[in-house]
PDB file of N, CA and C in Angstrom:
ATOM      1  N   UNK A   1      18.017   1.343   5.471  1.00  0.00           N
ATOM      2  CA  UNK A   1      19.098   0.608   6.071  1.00  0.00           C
ATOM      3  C   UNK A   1      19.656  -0.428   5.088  1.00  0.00           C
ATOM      4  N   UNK A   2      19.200  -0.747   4.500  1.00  0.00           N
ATOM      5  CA  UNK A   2      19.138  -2.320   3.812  1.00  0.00           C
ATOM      6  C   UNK A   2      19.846  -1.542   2.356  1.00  0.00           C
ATOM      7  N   UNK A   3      19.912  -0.384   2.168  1.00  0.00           N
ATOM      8  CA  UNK A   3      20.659   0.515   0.960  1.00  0.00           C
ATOM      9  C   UNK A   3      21.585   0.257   1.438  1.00  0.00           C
ATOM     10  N   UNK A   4      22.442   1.161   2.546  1.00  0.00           N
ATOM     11  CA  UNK A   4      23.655   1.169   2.785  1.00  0.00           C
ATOM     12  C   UNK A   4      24.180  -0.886   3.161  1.00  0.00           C
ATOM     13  N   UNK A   5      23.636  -1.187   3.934  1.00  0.00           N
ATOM     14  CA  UNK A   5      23.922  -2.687   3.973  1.00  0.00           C
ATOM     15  C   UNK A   5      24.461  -3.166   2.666  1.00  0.00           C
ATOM     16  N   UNK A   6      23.339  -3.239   1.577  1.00  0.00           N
ATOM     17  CA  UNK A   6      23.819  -4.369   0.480  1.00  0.00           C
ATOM     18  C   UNK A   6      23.692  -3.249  -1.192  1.00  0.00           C
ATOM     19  N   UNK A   7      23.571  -2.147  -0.788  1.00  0.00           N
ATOM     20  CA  UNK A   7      23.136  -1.155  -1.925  1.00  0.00           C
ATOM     21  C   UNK A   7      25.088  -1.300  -2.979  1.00  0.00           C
ATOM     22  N   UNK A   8      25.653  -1.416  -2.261  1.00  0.00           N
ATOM     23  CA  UNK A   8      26.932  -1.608  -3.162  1.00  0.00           C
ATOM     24  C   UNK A   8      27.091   0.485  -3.222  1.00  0.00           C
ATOM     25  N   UNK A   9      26.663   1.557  -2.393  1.00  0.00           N
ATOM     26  CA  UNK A   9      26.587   2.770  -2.696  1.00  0.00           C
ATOM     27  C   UNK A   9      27.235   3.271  -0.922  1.00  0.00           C
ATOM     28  N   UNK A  10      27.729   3.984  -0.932  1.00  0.00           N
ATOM     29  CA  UNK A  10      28.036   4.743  -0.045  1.00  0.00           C
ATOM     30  C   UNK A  10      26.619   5.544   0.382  1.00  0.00           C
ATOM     31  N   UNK A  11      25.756   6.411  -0.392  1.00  0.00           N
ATOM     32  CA  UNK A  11      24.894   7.643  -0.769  1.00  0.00           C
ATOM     33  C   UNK A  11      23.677   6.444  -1.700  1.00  0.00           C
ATOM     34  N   UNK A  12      22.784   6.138  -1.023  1.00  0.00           N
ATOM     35  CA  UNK A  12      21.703   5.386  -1.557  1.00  0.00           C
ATOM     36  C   UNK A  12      21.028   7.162  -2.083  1.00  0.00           C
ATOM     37  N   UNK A  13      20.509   7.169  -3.098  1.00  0.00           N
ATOM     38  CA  UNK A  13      19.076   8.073  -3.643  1.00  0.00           C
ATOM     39  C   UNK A  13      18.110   8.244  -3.216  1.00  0.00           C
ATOM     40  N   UNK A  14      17.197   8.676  -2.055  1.00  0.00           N
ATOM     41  CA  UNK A  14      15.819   8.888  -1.820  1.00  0.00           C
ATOM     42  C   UNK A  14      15.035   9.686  -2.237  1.00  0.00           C
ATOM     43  N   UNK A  15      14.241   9.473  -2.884  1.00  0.00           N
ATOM     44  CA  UNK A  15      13.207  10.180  -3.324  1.00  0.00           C
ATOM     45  C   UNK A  15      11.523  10.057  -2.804  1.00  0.00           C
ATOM     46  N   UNK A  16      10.938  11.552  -2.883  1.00  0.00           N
ATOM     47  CA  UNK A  16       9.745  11.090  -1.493  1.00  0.00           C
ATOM     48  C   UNK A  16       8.864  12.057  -2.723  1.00  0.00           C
ATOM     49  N   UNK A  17       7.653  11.532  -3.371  1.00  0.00           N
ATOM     50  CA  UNK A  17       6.684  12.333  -4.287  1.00  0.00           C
ATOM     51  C   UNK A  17       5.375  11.891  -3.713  1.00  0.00           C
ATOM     52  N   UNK A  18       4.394  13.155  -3.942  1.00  0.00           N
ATOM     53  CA  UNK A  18       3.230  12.974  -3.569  1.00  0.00           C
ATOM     54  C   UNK A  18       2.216  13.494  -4.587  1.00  0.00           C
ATOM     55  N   UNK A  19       1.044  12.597  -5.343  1.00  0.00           N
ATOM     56  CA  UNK A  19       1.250  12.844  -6.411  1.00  0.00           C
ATOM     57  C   UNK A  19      -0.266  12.583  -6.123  1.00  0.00           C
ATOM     58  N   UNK A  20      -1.746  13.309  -6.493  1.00  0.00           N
ATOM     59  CA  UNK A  20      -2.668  12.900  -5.975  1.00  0.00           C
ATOM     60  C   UNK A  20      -3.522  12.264  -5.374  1.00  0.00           C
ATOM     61  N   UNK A  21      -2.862  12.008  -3.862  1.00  0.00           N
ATOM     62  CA  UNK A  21      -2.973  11.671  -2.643  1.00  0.00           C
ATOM     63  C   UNK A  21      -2.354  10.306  -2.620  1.00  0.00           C
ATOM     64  N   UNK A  22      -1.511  10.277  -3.434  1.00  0.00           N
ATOM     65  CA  UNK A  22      -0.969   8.700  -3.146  1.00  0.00           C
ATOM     66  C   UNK A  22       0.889   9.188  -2.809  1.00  0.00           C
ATOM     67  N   UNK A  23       1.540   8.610  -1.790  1.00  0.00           N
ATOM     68  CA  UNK A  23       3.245   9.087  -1.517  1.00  0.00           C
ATOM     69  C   UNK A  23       3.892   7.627  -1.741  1.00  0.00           C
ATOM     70  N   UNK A  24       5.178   8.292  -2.883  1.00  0.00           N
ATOM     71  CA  UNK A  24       5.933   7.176  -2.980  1.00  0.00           C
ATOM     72  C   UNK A  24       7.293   7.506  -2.730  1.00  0.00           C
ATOM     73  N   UNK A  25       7.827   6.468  -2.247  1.00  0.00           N
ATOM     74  CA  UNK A  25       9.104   6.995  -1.852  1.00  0.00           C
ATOM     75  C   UNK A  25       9.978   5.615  -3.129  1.00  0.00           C
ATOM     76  N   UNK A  26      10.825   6.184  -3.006  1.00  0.00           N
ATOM     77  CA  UNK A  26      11.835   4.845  -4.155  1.00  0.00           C
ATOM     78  C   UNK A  26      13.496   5.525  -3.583  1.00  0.00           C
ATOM     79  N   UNK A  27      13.734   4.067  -3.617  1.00  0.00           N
ATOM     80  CA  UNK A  27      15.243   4.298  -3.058  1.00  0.00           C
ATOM     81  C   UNK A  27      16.281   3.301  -4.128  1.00  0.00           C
ATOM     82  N   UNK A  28      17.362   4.503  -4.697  1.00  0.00           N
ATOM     83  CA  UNK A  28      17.917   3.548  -5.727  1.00  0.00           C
ATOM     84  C   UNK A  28      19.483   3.451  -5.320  1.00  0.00           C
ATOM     85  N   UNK A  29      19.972   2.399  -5.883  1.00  0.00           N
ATOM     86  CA  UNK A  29      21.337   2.307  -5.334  1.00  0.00           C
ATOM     87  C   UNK A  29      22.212   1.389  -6.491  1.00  0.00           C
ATOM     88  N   UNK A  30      23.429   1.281  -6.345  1.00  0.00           N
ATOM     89  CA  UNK A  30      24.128   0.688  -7.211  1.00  0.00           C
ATOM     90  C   UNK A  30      24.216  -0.720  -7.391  1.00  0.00           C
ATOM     91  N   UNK A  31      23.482  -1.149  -6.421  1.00  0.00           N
ATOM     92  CA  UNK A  31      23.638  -2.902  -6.779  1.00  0.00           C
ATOM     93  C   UNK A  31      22.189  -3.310  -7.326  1.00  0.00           C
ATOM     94  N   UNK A  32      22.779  -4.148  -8.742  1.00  0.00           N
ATOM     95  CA  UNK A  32      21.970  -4.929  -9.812  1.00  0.00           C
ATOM     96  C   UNK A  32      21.101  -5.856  -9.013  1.00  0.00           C
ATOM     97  N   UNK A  33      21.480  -6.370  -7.980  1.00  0.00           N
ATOM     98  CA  UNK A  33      20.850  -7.498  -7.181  1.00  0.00           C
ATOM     99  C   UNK A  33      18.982  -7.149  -6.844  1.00  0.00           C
ATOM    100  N   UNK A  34      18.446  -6.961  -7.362  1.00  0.00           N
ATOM    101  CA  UNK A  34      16.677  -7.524  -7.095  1.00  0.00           C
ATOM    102  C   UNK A  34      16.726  -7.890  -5.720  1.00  0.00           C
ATOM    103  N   UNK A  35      15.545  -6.738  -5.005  1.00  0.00           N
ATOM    104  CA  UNK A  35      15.062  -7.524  -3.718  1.00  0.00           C
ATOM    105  C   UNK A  35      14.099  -9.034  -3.548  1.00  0.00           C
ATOM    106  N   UNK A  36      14.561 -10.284  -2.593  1.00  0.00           N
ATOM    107  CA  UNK A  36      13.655 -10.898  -2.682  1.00  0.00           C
ATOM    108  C   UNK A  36      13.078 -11.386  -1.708  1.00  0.00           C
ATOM    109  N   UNK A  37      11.575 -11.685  -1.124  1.00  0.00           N
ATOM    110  CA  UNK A  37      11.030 -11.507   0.025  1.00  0.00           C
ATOM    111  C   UNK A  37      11.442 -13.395   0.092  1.00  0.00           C
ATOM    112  N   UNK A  38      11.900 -13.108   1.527  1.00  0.00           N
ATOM    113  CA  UNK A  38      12.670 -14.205   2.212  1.00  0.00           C
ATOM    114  C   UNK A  38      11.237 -14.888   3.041  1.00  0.00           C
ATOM    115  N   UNK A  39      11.759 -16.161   3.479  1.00  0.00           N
ATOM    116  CA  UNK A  39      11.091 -16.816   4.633  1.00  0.00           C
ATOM    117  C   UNK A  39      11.846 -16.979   5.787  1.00  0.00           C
ATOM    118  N   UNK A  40      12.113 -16.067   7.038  1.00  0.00           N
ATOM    119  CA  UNK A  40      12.952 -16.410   7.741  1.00  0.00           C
ATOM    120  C   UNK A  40      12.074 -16.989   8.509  1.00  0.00           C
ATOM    121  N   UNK A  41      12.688 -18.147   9.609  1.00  0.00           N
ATOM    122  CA  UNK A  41      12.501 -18.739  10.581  1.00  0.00           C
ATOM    123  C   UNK A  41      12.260 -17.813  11.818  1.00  0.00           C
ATOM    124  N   UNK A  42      11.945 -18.228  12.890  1.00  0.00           N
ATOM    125  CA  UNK A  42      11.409 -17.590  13.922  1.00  0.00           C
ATOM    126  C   UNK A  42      12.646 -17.231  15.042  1.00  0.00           C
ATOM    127  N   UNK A  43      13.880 -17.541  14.480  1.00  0.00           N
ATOM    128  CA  UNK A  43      15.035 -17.496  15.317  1.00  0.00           C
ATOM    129  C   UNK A  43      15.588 -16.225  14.623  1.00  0.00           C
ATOM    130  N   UNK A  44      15.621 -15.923  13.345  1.00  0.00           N
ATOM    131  CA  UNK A  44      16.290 -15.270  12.350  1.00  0.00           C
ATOM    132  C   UNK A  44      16.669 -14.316  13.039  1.00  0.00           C
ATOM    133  N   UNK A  45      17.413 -13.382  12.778  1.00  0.00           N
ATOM    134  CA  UNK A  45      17.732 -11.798  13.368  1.00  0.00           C
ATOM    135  C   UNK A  45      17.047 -10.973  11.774  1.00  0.00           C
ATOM    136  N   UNK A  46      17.004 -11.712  11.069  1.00  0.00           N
ATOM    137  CA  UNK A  46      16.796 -10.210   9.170  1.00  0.00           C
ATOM    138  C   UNK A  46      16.467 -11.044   8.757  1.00  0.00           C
ATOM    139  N   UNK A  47      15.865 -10.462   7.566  1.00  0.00           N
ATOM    140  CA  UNK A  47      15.388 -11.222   6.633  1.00  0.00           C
ATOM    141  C   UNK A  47      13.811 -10.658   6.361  1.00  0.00           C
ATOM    142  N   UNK A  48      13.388  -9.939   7.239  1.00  0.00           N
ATOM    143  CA  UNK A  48      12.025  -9.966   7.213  1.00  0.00           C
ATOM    144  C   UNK A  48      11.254  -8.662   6.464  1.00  0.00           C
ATOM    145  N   UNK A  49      12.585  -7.589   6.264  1.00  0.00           N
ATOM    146  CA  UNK A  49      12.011  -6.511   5.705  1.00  0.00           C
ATOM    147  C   UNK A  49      10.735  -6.091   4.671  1.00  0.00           C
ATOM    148  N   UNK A  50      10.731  -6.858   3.728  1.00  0.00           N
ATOM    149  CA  UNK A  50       9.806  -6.996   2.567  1.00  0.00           C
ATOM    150  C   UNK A  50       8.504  -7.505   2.988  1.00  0.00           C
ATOM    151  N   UNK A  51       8.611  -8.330   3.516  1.00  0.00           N
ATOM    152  CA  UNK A  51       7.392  -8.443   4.692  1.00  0.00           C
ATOM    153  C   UNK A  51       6.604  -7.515   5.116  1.00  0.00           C
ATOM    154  N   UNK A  52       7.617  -6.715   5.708  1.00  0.00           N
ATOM    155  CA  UNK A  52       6.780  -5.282   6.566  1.00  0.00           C
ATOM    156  C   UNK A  52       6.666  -4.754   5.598  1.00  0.00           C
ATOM    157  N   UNK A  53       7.617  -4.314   4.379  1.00  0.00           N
ATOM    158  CA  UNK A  53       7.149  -3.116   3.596  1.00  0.00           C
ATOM    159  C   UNK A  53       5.633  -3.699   2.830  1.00  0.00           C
ATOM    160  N   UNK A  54       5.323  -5.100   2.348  1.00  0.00           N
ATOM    161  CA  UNK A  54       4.251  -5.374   1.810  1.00  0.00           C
ATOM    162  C   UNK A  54       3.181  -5.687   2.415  1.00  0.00           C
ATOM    163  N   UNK A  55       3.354  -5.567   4.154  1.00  0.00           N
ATOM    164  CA  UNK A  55       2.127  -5.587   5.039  1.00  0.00           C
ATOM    165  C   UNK A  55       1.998  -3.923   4.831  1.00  0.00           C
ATOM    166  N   UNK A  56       2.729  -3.177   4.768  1.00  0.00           N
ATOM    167  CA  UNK A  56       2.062  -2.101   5.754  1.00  0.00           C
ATOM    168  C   UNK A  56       1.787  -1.061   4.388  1.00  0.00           C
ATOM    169  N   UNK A  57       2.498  -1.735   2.800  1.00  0.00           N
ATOM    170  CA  UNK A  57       2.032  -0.627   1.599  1.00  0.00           C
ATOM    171  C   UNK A  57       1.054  -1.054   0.846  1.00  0.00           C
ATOM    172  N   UNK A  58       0.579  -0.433   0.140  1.00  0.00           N
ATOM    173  CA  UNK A  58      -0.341  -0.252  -0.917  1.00  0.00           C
ATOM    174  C   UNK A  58       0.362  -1.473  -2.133  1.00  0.00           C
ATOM    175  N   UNK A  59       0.885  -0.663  -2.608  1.00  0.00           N
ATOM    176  CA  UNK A  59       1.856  -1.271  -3.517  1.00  0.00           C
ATOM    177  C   UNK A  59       3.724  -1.438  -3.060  1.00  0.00           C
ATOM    178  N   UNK A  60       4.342  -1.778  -4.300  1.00  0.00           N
ATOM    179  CA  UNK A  60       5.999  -1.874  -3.770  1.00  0.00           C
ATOM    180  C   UNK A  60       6.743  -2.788  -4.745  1.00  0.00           C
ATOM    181  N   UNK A  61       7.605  -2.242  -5.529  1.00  0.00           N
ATOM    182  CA  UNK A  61       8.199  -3.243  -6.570  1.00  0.00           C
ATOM    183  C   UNK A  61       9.575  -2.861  -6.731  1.00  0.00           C
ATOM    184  N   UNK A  62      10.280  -3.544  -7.426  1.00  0.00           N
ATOM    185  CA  UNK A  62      11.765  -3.193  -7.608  1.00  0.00           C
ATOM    186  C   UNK A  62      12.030  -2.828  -9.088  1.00  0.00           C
ATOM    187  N   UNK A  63      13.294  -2.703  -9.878  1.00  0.00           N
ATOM    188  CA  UNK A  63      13.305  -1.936 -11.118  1.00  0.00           C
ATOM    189  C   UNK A  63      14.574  -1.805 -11.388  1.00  0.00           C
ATOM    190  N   UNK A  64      15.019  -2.556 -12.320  1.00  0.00           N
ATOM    191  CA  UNK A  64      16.587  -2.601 -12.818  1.00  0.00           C
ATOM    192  C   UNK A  64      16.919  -0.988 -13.457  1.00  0.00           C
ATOM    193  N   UNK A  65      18.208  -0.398 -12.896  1.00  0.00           N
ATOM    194  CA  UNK A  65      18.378   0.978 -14.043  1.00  0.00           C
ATOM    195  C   UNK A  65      19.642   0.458 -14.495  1.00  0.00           C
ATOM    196  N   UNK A  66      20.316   1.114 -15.167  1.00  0.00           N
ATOM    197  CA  UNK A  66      21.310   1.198 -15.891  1.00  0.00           C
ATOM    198  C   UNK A  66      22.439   1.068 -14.933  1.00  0.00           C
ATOM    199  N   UNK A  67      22.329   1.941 -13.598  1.00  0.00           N
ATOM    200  CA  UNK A  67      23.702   1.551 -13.031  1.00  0.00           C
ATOM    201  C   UNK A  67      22.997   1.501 -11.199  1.00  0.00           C
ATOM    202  N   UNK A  68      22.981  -0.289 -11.169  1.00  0.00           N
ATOM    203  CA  UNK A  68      22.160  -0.612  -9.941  1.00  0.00           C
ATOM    204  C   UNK A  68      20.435  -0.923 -10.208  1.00  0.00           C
ATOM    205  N   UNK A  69      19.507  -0.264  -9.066  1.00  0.00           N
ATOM    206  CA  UNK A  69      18.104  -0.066  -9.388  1.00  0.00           C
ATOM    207  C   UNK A  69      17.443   0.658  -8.248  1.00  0.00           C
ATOM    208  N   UNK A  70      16.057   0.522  -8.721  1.00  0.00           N
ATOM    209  CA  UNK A  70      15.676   1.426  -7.705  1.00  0.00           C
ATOM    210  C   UNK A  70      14.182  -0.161  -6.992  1.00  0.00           C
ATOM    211  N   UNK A  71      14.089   0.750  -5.611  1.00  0.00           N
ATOM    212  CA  UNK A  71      12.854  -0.007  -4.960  1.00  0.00           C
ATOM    213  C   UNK A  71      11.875   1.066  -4.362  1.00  0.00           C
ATOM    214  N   UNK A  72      10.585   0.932  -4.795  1.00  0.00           N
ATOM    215  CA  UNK A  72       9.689   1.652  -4.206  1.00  0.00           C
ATOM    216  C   UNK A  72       8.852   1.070  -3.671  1.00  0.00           C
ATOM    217  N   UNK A  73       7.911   1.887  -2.848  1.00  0.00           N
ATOM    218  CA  UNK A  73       6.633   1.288  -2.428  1.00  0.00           C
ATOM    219  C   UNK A  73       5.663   2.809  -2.434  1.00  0.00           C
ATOM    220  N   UNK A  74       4.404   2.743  -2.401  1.00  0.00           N
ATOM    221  CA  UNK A  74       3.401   3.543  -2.504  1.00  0.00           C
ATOM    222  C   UNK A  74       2.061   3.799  -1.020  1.00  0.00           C
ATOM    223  N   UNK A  75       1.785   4.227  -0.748  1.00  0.00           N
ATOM    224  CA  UNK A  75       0.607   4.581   0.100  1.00  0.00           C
ATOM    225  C   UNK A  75      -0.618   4.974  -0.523  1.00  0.00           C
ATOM    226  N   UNK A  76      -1.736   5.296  -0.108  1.00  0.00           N
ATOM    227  CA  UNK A  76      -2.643   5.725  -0.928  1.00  0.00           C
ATOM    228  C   UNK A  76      -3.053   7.062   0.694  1.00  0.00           C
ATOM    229  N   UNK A  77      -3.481   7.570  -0.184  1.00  0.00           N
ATOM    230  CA  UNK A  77      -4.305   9.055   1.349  1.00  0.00           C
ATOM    231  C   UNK A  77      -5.621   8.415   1.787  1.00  0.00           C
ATOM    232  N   UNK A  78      -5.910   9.003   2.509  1.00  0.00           N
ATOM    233  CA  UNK A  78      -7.292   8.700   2.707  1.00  0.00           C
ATOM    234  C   UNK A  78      -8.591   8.872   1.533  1.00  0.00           C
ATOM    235  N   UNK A  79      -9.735   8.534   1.390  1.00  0.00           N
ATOM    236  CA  UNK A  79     -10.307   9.148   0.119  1.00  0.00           C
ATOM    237  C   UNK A  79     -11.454  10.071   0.772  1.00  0.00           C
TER     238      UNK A  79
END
């Protein structure tokens, strides 16, 4: 959601790999802008996304490309 919102892209990139037992998904889009995990207040309506993605992943980082960037996060499988 947060692609099309502020991605500056019509068509955000998803990509979904699973790569010995760990799944990453990375979503890249045209805006240079770096995600950054906010403090919203308890009234807020947004703000809180990064939050959830870094409660509920393994890992999760962002990544300047050449035109925009990309954001992923990772899972691990069970072992």
């Amino acid at each position: 959601m947060n692609a099309w919102r502020h991605g500056l892209t019509a068509s955000p990139v998803v990509l979904v790999v699973i790569t010995g037992g760990t799944l990453r998904v990375t979503v890249a889009d045209r805006s240079p802008s770096l995600p950054e995990q906010r403090k919203p207040n308890s009234l807020s309506e947004s703000g809180r996304g990064l939050q959830l993605v870094a409660g509920l992943t393994h890992r999760w980082g962002a990544e300047p490309q050449k035109l925009g960037k990309r954001v992923w996060f990772e899972l691990d499988g069970a072992a």
